[in-house]
C-alpha atoms as a PDB file:
ATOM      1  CA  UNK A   1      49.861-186.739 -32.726  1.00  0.00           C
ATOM      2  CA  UNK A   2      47.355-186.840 -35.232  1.00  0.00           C
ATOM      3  CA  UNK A   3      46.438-189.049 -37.907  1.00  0.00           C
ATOM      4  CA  UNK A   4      46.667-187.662 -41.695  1.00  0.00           C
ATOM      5  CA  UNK A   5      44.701-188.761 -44.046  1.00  0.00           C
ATOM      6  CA  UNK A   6      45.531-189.284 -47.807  1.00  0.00           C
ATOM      7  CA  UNK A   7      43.192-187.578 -50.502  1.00  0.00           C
ATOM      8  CA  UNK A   8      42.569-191.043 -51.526  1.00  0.00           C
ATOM      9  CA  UNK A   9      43.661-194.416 -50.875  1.00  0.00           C
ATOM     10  CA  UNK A  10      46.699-196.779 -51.807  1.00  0.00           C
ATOM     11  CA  UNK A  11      46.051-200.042 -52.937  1.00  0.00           C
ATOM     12  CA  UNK A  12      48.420-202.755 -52.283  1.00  0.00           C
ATOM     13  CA  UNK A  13      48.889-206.444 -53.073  1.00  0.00           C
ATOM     14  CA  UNK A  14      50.604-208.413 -50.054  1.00  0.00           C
ATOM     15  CA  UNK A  15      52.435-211.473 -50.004  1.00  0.00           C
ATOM     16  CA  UNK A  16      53.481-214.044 -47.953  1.00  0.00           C
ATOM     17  CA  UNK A  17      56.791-215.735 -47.451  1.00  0.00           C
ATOM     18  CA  UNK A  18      57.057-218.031 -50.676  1.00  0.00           C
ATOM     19  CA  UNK A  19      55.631-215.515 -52.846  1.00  0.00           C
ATOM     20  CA  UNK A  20      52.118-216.330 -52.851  1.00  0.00           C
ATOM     21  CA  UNK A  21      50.008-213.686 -52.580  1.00  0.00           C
ATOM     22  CA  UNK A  22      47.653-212.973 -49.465  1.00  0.00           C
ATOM     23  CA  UNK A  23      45.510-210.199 -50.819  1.00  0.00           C
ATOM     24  CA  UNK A  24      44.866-206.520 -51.014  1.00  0.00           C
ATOM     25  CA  UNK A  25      45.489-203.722 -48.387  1.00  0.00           C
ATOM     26  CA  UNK A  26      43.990-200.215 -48.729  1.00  0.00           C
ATOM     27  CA  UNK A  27      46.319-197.846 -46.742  1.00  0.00           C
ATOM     28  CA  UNK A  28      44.586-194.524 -46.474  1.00  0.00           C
ATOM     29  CA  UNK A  29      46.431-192.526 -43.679  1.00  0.00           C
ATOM     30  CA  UNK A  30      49.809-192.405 -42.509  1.00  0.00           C
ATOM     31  CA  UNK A  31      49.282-194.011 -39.626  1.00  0.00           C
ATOM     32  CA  UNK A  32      48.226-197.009 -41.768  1.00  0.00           C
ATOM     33  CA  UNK A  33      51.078-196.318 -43.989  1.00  0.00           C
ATOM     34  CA  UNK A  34      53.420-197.024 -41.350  1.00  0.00           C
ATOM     35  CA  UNK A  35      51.643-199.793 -39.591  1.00  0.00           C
ATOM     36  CA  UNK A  36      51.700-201.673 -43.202  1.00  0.00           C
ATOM     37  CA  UNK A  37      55.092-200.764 -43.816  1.00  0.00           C
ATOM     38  CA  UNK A  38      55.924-203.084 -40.422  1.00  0.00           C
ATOM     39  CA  UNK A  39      55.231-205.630 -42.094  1.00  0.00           C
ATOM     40  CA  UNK A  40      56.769-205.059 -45.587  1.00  0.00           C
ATOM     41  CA  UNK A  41      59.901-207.815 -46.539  1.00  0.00           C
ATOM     42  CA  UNK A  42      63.264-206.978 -45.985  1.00  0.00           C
ATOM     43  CA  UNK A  43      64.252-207.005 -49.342  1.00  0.00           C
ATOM     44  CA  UNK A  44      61.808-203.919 -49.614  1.00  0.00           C
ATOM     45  CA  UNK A  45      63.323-201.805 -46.609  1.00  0.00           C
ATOM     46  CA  UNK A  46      65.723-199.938 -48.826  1.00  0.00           C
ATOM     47  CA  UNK A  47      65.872-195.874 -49.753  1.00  0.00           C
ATOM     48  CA  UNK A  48      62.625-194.956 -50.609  1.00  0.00           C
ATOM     49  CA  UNK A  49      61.217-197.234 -47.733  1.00  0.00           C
ATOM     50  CA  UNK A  50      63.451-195.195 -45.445  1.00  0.00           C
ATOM     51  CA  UNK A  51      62.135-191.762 -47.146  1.00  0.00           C
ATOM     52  CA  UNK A  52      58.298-192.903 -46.956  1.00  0.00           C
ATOM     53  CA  UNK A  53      58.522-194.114 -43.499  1.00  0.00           C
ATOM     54  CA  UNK A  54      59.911-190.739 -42.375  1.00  0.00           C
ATOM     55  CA  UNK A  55      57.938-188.974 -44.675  1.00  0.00           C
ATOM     56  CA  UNK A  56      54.865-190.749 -42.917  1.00  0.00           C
ATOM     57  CA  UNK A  57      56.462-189.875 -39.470  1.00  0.00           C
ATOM     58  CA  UNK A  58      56.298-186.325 -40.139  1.00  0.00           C
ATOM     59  CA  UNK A  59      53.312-186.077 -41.181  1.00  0.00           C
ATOM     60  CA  UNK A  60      52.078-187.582 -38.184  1.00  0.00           C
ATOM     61  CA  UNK A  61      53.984-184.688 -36.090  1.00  0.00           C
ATOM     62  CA  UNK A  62      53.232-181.910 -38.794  1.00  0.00           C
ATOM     63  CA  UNK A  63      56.449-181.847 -39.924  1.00  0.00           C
ATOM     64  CA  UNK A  64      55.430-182.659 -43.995  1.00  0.00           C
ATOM     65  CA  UNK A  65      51.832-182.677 -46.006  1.00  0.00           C
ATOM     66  CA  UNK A  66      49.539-185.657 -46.652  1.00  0.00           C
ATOM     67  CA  UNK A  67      50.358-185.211 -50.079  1.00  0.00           C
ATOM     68  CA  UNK A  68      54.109-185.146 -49.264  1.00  0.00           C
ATOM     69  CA  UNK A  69      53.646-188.644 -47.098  1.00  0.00           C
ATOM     70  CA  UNK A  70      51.069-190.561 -49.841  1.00  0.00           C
ATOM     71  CA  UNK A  71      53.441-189.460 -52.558  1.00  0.00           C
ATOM     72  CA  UNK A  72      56.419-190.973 -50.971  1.00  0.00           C
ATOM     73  CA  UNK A  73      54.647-193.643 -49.685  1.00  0.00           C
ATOM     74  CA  UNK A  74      53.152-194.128 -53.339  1.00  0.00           C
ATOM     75  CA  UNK A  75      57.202-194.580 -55.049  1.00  0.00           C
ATOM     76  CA  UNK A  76      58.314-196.626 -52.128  1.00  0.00           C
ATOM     77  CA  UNK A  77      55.228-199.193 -52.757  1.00  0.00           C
ATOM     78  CA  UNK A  78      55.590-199.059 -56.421  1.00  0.00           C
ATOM     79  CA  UNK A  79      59.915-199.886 -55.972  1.00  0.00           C
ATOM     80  CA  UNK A  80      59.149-202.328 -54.020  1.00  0.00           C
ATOM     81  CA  UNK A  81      56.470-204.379 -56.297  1.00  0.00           C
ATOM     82  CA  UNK A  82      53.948-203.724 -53.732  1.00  0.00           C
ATOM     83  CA  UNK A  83      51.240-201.150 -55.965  1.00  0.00           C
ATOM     84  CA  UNK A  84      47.949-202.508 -57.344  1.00  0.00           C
ATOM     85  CA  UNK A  85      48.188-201.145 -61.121  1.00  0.00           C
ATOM     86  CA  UNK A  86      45.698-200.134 -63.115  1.00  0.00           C
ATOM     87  CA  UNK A  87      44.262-197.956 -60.570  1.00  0.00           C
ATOM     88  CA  UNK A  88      45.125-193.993 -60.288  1.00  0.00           C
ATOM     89  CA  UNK A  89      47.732-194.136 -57.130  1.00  0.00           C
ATOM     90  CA  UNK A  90      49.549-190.998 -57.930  1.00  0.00           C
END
């Protein structure tokens, strides 16, 4: 398994438990994607977590593109409140 790499990075803004943010995160791989995606809240783990998470998955077994994984990855960040804007993601 292999890791894919995204034509260019995702920037996110993470937060801790009461809301307060802990920073940025540039995910720029699937493997990444996935790792940070551990970590994500619950109330973020709905549909298009699901979708980017296997999305991400496949990749990684060459099942699915990079572009395929980022851009999934991309709409599960942004549902979940997660994507830096102001900064070309798509």
């Amino acid at each position: 398994m292999n890791d894919v790499l995204f034509s260019e990075p995702i920037t996110l803004k993470l937060q801790s438990i009461g809301l307060q943010s802990i920073g940025e995160r540039k995910v720029a791989s699937s493997w990444e994607a996935i790792e940070c995606m551990q970590q994500w809240p619950d109330r973020a783990r709905g549909r298009s977590w699901r979708a980017a998470y296997r999305a991400c998955r496949d990749a990684l077994d060459g099942w699915r593109t990079a572009r395929e994984a980022r851009t999934a990855f991309v709409k599960a960040a942004r549902t979940a409140g997660l994507l830096v804007t102001g900064r070309k993601s798509t």
